[in-house]
N, C-alpha and C. Protein backbone atom coordinates (compact mmCIF):
# COMPACT_ATOMS: atom_id res chain seq x y z
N UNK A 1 -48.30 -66.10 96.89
CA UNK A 1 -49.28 -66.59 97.85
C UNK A 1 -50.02 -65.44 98.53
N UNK A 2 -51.00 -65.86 99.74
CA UNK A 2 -51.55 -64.58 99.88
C UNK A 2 -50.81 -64.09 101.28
N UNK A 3 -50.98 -62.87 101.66
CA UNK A 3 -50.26 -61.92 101.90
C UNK A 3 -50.14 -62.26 103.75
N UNK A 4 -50.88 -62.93 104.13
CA UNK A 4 -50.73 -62.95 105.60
C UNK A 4 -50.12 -64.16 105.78
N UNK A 5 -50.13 -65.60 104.75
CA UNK A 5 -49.06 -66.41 105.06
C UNK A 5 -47.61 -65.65 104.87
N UNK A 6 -47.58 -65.30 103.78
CA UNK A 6 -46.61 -64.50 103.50
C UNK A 6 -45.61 -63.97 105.08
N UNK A 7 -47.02 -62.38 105.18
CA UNK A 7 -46.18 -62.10 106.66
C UNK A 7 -46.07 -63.18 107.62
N UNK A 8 -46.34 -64.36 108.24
CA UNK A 8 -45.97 -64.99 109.26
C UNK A 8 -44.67 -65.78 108.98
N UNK A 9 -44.64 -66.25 107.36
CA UNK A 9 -42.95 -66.68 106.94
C UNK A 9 -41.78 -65.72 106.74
N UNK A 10 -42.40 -65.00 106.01
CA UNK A 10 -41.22 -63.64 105.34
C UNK A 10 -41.50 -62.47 106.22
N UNK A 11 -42.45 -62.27 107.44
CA UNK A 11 -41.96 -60.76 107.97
C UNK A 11 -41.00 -60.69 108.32
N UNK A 12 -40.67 -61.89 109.53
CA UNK A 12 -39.32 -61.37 110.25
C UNK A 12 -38.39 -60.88 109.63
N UNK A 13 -38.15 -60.82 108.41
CA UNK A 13 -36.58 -60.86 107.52
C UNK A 13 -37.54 -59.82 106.91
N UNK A 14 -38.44 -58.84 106.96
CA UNK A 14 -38.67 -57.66 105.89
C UNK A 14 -38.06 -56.40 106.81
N UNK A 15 -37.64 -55.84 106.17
CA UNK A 15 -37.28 -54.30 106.13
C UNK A 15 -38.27 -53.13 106.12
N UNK A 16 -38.59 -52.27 107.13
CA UNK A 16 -39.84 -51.10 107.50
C UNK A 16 -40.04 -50.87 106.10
N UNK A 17 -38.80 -50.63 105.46
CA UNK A 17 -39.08 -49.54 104.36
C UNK A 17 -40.03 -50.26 103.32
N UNK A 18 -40.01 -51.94 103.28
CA UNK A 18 -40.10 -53.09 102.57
C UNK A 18 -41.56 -53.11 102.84
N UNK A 19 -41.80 -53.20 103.96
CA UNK A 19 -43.53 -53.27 104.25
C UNK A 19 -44.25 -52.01 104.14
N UNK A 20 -43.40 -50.80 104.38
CA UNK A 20 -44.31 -49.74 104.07
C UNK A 20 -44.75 -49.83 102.30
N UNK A 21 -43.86 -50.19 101.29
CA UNK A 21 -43.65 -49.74 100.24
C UNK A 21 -45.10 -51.08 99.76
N UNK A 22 -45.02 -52.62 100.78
CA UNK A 22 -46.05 -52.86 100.47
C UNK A 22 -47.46 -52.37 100.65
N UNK A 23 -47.45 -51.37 101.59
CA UNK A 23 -48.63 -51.40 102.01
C UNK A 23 -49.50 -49.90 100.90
N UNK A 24 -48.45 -49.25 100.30
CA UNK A 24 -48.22 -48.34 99.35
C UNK A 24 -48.59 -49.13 98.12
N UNK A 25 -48.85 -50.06 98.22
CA UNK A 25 -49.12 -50.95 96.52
C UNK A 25 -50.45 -51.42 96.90
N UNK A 26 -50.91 -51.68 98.02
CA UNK A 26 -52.55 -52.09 98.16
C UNK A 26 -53.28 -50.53 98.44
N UNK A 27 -52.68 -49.24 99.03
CA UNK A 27 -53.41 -48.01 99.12
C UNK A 27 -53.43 -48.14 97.53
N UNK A 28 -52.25 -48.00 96.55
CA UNK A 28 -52.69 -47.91 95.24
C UNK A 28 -53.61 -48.68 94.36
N UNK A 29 -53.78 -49.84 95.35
CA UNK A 29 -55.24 -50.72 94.32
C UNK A 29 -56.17 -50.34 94.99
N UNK A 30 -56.42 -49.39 96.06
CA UNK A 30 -57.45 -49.55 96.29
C UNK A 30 -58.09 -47.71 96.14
N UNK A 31 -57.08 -46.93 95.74
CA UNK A 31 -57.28 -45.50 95.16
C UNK A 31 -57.80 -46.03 93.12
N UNK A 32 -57.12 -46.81 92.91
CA UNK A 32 -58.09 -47.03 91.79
C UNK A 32 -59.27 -47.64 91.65
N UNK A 33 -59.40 -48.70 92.88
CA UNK A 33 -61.06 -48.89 93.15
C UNK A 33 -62.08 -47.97 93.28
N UNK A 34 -61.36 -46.89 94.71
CA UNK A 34 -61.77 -46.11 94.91
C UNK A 34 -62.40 -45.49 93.49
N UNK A 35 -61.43 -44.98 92.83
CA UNK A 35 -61.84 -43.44 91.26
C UNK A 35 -63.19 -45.02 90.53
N UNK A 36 -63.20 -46.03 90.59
CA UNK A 36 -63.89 -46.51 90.15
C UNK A 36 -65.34 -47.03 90.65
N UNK A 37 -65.41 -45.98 91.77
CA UNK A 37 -66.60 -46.44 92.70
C UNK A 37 -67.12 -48.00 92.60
N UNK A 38 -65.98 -48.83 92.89
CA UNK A 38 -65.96 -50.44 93.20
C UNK A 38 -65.59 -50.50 95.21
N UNK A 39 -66.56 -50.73 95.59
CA UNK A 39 -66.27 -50.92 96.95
C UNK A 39 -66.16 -52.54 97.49
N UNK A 40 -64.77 -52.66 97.97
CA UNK A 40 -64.39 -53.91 97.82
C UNK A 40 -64.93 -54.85 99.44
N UNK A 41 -65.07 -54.53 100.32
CA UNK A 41 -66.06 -54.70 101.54
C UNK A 41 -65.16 -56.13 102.28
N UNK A 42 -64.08 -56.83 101.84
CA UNK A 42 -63.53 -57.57 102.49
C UNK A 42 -62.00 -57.44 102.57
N UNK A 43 -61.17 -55.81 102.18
CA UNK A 43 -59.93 -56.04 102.69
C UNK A 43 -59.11 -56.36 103.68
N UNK A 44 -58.50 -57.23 103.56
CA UNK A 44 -58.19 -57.96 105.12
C UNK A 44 -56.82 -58.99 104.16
N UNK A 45 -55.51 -58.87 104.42
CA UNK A 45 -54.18 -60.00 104.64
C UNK A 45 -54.31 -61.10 103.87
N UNK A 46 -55.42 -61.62 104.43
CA UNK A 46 -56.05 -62.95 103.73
C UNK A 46 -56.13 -62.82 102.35
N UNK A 47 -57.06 -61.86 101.74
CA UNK A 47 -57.47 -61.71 100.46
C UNK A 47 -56.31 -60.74 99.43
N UNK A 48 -54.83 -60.42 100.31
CA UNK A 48 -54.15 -59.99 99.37
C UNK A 48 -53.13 -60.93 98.64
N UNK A 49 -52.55 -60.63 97.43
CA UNK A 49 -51.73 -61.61 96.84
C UNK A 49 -50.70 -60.74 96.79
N UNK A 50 -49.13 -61.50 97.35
CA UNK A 50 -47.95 -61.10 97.17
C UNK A 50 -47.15 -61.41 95.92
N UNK A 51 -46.93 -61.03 94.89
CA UNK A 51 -46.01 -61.40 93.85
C UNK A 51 -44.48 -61.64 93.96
N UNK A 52 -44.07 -62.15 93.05
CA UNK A 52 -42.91 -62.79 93.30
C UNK A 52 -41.42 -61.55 93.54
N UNK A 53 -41.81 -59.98 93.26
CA UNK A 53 -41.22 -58.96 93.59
C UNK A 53 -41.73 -58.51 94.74
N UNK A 54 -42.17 -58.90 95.65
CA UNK A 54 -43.21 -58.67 96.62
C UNK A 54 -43.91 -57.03 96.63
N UNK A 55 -44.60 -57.61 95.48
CA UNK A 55 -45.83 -56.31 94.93
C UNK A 55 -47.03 -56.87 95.63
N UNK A 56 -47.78 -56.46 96.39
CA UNK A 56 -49.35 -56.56 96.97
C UNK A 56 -49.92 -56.16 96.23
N UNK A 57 -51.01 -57.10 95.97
CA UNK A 57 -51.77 -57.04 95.34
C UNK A 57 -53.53 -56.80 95.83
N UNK A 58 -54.75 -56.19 95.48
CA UNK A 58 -55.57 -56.66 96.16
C UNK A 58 -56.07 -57.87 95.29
N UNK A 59 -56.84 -58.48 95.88
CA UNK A 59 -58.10 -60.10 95.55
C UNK A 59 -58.69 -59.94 95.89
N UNK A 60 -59.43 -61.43 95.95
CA UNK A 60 -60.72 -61.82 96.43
C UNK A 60 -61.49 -60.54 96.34
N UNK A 61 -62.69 -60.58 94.83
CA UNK A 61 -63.39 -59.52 95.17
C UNK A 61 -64.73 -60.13 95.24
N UNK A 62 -64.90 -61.42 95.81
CA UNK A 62 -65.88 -62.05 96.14
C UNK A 62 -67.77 -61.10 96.69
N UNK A 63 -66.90 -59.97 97.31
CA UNK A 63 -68.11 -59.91 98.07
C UNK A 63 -68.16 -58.28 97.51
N UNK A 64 -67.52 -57.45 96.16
CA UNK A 64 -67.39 -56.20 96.21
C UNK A 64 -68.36 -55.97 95.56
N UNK A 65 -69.00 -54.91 95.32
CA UNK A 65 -69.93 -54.06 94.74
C UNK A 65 -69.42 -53.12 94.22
N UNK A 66 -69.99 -52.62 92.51
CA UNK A 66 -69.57 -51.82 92.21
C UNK A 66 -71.11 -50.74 92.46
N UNK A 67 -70.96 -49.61 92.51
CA UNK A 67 -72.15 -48.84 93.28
C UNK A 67 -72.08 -47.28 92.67
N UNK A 68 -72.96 -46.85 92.06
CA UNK A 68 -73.60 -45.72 91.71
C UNK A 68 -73.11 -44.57 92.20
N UNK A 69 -73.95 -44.74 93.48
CA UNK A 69 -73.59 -43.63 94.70
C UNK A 69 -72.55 -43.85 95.55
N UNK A 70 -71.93 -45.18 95.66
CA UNK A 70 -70.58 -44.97 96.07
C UNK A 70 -70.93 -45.74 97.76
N UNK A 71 -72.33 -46.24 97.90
CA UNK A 71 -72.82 -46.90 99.02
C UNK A 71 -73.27 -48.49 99.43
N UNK A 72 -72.78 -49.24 99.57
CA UNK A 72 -74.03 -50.57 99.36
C UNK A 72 -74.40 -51.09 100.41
N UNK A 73 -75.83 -50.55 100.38
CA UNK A 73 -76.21 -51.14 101.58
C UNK A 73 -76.63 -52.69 101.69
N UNK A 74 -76.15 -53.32 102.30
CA UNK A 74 -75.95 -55.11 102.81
C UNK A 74 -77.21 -55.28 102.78
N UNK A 75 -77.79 -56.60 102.40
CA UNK A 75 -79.39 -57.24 102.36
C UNK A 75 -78.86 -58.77 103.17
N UNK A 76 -79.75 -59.30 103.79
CA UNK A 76 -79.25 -60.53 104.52
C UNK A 76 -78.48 -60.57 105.98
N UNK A 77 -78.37 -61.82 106.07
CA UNK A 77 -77.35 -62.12 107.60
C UNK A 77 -76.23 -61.51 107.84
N UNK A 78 -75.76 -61.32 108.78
CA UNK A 78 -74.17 -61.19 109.45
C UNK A 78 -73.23 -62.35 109.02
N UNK A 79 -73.85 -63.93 108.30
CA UNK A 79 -73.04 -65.04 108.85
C UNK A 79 -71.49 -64.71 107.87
N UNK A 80 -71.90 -63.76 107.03
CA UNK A 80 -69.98 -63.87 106.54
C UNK A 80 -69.36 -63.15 106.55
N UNK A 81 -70.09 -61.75 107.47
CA UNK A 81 -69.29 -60.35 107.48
C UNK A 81 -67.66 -60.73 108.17
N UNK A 82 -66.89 -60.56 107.97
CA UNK A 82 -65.60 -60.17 109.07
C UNK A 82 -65.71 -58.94 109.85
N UNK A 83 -66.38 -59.30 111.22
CA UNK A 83 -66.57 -58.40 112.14
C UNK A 83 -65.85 -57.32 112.34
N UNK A 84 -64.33 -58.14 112.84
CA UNK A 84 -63.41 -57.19 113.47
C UNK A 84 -62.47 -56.49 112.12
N UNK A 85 -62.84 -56.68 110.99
CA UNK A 85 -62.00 -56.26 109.54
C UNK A 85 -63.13 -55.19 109.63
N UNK A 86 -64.81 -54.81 109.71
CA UNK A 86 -65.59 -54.10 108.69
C UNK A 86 -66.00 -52.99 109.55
N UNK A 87 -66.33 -51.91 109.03
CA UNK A 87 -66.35 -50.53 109.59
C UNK A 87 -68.03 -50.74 110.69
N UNK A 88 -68.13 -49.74 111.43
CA UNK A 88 -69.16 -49.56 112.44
C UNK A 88 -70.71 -49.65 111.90
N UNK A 89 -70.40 -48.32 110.97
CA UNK A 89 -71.75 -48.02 109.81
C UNK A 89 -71.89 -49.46 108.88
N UNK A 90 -70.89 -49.95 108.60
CA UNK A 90 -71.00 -51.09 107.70
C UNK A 90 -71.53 -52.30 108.40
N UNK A 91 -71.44 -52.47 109.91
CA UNK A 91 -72.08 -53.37 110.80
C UNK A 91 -73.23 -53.18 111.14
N UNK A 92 -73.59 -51.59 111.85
CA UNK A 92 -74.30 -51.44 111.99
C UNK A 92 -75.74 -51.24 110.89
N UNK A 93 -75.27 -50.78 110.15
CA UNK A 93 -76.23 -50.07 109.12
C UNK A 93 -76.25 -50.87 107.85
N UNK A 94 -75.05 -51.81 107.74
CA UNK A 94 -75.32 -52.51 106.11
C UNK A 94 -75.07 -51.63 105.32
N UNK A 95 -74.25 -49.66 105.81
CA UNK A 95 -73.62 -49.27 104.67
C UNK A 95 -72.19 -49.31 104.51
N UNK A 96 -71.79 -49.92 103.36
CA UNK A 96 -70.57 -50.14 102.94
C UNK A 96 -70.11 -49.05 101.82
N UNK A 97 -68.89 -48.20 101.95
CA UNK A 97 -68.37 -47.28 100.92
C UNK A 97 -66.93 -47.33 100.50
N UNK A 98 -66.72 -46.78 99.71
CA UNK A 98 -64.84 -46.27 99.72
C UNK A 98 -64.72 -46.40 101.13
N UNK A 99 -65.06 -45.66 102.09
CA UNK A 99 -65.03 -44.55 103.76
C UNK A 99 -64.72 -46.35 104.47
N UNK A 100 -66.06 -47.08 104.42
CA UNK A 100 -65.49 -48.15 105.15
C UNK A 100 -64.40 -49.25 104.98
N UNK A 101 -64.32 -49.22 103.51
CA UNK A 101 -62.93 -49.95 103.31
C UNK A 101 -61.86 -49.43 103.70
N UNK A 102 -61.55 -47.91 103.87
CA UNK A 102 -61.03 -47.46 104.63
C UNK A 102 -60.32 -47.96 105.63
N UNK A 103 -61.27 -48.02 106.81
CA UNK A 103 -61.67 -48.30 107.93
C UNK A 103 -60.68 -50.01 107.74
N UNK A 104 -61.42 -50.90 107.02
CA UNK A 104 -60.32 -52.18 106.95
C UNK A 104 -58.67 -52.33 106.19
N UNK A 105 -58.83 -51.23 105.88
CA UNK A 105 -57.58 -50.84 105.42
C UNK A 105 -56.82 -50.53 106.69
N UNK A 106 -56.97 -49.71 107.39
CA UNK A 106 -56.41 -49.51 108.41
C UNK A 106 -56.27 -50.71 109.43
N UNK A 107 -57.11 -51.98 109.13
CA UNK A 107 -56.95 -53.20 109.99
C UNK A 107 -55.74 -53.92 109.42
N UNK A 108 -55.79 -53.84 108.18
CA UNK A 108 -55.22 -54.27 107.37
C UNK A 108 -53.10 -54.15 107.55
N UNK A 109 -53.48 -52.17 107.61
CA UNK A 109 -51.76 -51.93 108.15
C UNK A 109 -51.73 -52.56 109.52
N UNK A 110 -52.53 -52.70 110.26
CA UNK A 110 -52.31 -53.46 111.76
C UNK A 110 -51.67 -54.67 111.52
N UNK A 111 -52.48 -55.38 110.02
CA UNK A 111 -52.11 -56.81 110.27
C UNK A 111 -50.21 -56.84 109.71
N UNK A 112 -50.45 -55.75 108.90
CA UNK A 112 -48.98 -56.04 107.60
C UNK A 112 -48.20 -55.72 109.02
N UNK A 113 -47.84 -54.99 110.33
CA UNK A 113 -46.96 -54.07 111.14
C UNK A 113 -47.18 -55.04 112.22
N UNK A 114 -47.79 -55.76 112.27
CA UNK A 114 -47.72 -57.16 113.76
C UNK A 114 -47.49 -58.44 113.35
N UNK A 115 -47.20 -57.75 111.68
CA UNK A 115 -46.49 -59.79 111.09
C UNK A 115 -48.06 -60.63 110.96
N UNK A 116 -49.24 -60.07 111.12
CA UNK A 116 -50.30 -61.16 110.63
C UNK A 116 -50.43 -61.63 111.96
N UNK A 117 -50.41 -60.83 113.05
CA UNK A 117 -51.23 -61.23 114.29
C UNK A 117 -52.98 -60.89 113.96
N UNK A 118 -53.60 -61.22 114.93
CA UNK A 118 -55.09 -61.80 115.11
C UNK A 118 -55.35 -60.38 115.53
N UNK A 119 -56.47 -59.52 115.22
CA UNK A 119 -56.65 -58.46 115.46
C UNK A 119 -57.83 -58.94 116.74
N UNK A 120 -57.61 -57.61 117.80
CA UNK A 120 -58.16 -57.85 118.58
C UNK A 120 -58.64 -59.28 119.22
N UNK A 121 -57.58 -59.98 119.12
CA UNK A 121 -57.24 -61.39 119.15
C UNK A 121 -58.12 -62.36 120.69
N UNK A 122 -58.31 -61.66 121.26
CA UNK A 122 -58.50 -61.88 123.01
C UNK A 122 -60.22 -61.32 122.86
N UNK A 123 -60.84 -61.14 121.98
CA UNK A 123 -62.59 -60.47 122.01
C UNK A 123 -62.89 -61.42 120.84
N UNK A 124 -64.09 -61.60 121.38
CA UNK A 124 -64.97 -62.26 120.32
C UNK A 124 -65.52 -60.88 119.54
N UNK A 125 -66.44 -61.73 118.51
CA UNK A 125 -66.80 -59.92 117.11
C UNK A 125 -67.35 -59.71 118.50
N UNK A 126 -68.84 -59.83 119.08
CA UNK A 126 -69.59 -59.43 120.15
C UNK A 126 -68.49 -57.63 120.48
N UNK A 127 -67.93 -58.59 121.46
CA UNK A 127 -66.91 -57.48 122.04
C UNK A 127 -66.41 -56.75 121.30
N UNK A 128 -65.62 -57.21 120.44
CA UNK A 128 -65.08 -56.24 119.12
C UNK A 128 -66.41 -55.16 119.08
N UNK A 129 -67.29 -55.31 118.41
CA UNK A 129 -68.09 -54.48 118.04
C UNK A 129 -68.41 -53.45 119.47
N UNK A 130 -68.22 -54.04 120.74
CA UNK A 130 -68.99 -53.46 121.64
C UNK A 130 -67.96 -51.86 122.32
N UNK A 131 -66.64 -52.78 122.04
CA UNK A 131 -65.19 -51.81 121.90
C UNK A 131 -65.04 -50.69 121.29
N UNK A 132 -65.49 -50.78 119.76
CA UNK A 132 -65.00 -50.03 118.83
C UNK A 132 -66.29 -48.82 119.23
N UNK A 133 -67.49 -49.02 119.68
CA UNK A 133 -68.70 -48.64 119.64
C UNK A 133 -67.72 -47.22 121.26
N UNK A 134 -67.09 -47.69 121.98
CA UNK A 134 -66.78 -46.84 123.33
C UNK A 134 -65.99 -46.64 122.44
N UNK A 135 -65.24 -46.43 121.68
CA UNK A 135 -64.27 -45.94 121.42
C UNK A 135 -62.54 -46.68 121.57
N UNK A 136 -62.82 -47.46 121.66
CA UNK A 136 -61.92 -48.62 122.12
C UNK A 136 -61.05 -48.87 120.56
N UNK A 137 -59.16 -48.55 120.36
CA UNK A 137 -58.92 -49.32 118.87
C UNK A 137 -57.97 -50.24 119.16
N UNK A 138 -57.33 -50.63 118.51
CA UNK A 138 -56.20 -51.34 118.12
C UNK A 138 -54.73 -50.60 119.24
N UNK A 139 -54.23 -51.39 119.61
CA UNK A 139 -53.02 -50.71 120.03
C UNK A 139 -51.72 -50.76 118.85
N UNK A 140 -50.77 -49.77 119.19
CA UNK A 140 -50.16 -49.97 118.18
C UNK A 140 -48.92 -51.23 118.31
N UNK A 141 -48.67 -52.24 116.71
CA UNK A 141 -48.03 -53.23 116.99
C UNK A 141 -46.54 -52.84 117.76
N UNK A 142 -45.78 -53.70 118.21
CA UNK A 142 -44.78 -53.22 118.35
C UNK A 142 -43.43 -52.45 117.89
N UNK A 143 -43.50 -52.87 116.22
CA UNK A 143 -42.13 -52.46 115.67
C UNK A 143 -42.93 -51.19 115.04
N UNK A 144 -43.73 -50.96 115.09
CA UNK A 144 -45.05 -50.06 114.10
C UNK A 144 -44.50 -49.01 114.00
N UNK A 145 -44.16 -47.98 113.34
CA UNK A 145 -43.46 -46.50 113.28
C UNK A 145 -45.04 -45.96 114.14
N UNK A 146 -44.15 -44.80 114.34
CA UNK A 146 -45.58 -43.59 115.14
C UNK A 146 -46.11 -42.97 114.10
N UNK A 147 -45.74 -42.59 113.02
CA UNK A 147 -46.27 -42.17 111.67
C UNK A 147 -47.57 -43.00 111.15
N UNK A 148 -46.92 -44.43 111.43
CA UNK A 148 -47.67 -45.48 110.19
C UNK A 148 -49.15 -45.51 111.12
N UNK A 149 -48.92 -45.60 112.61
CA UNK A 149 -49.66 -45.67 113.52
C UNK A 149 -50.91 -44.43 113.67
N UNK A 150 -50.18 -43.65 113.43
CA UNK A 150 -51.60 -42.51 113.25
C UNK A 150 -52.38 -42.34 111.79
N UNK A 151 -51.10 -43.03 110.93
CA UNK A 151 -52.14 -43.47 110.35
C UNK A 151 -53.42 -44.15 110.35
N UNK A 152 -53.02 -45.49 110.93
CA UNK A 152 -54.73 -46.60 111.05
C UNK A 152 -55.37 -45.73 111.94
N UNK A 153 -54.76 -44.69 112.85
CA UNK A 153 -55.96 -44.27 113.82
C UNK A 153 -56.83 -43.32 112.99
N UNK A 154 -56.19 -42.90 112.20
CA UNK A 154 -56.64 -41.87 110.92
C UNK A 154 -58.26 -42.53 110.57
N UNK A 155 -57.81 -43.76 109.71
CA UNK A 155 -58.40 -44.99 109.33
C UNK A 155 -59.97 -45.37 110.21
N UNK A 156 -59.31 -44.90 111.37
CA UNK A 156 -60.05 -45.51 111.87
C UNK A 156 -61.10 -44.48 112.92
N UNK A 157 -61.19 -43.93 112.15
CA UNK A 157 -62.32 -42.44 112.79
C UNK A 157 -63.57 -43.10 112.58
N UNK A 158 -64.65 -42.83 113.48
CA UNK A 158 -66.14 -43.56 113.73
C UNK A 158 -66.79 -43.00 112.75
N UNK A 159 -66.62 -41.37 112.63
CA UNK A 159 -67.50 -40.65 111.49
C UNK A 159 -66.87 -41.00 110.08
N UNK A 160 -67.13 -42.06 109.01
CA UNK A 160 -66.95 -42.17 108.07
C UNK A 160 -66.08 -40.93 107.02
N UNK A 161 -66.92 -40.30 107.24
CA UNK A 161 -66.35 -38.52 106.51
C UNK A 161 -65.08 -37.83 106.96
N UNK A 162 -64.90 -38.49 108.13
CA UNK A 162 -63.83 -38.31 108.73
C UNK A 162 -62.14 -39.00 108.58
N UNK A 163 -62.74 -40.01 107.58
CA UNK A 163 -61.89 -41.00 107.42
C UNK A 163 -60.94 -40.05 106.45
N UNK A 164 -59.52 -40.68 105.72
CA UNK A 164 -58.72 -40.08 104.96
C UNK A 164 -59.33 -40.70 103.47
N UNK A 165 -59.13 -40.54 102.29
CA UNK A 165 -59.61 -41.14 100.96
C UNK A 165 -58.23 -41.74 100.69
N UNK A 166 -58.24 -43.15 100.28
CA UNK A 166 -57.11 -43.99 99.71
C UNK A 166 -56.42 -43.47 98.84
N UNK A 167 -56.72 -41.62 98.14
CA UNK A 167 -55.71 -41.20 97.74
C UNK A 167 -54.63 -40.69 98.43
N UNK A 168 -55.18 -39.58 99.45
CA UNK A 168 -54.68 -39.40 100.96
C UNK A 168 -53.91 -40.84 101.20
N UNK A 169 -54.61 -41.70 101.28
CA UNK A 169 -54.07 -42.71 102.00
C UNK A 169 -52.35 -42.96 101.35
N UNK A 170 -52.65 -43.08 100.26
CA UNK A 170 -51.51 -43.88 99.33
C UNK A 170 -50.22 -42.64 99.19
N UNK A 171 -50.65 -41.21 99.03
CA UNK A 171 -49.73 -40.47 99.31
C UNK A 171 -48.92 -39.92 100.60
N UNK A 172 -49.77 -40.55 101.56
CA UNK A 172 -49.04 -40.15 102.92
C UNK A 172 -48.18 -41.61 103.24
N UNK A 173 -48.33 -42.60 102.77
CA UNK A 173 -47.55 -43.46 102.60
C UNK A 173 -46.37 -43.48 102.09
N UNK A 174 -46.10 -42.70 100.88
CA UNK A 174 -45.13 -42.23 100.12
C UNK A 174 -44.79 -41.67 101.06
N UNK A 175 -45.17 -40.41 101.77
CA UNK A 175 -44.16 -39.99 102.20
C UNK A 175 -43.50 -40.23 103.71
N UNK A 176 -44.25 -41.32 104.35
CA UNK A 176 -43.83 -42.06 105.12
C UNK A 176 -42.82 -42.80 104.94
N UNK A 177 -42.78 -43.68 103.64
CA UNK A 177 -41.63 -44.37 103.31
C UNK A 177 -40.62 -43.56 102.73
N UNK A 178 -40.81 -42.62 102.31
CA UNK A 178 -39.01 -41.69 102.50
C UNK A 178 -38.75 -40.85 103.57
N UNK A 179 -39.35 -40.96 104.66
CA UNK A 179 -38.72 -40.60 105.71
C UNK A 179 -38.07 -41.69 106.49
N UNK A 180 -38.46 -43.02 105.93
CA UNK A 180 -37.61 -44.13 106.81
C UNK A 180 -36.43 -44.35 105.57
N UNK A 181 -35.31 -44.83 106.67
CA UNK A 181 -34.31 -45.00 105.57
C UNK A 181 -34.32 -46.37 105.69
């Protein structure tokens, strides 16, 4: 099923090491998106699939672009963006990259480390957007390691370029999950 029913039935009973190692299987689908300049523009809980070894998977590539330069800039409305999932530049500007999936990747470990709580749950997008714009992020969930946690803040740098690359990503994961026992 997909990955955020998942966490609201099966987190309580997962193991750190258990969710890091998932979240190590979606950095790895999304470091091969990445080498494939496919920018997937809706990662978010919802659109992942858990297998019956609980391997994460990514989905829904409903809305991805595969892109040249590695950019796509958005044509049309706001009405189906996921506000509080999509990067600043990607709101603001309609550019979407590797850099901003990023960016929902890092919403993403928020959601896998709070069990599939509501991000920024208490703001409408409005606010969301108006937050992230001061500098305003995510606090960290409660059981969240301090590691995993600087991670999304990693994630979640305003300057795109600044962000880590989902290879970065997927190897500092690794070695996050062998430092937890």
């Amino acid at each position: 099923g997909d990955f955020l029913s998942f966490l609201h039935s099966e987190g309580p009973h997962l193991k750190m090491k258990e969710l890091i190692k998932m979240m190590e299987n979606a950095a790895a689908g999304m470091e091969y998106l990445e080498s494939k300049h496919c920018i997937h523009r809706d990662l978010a809980a919802r659109n992942c699939l858990v297998t019956e070894k609980n391997t994460l998977k990514i989905s829904d590539f409903g809305m991805s672009r595969q892109e040249e330069d590695g950019v796509y800039a958005s044509t049309g409305g706001m009405k189906q963006i996921p506000v509080k999932w999509t990067a600043p530049e990607a709101l603001n500007y309609g550019r979407y990259s590797s850099e901003s999936d990023v960016w929902s990747f890092g919403i993403l470990l928020w959601e896998a480390f709070s069990l599939g709580a509501v991000p920024y749950a208490n703001l409408s997008n409005q606010q969301t957007r108006e937050a992230i714009e001061q500098g305003v992020r995510l606090e960290p969930p409660e059981q969240c390691p301090e590691d995993v946690y600087r991670l999304m803040q990693r994630c979640w740098e305003y300057d795109p370029r600044r962000r880590p690359s989902f290879g970065a990503v997927h190897q500092d994961l690794i070695a996050i999950r062998k430092r937890h026992r």
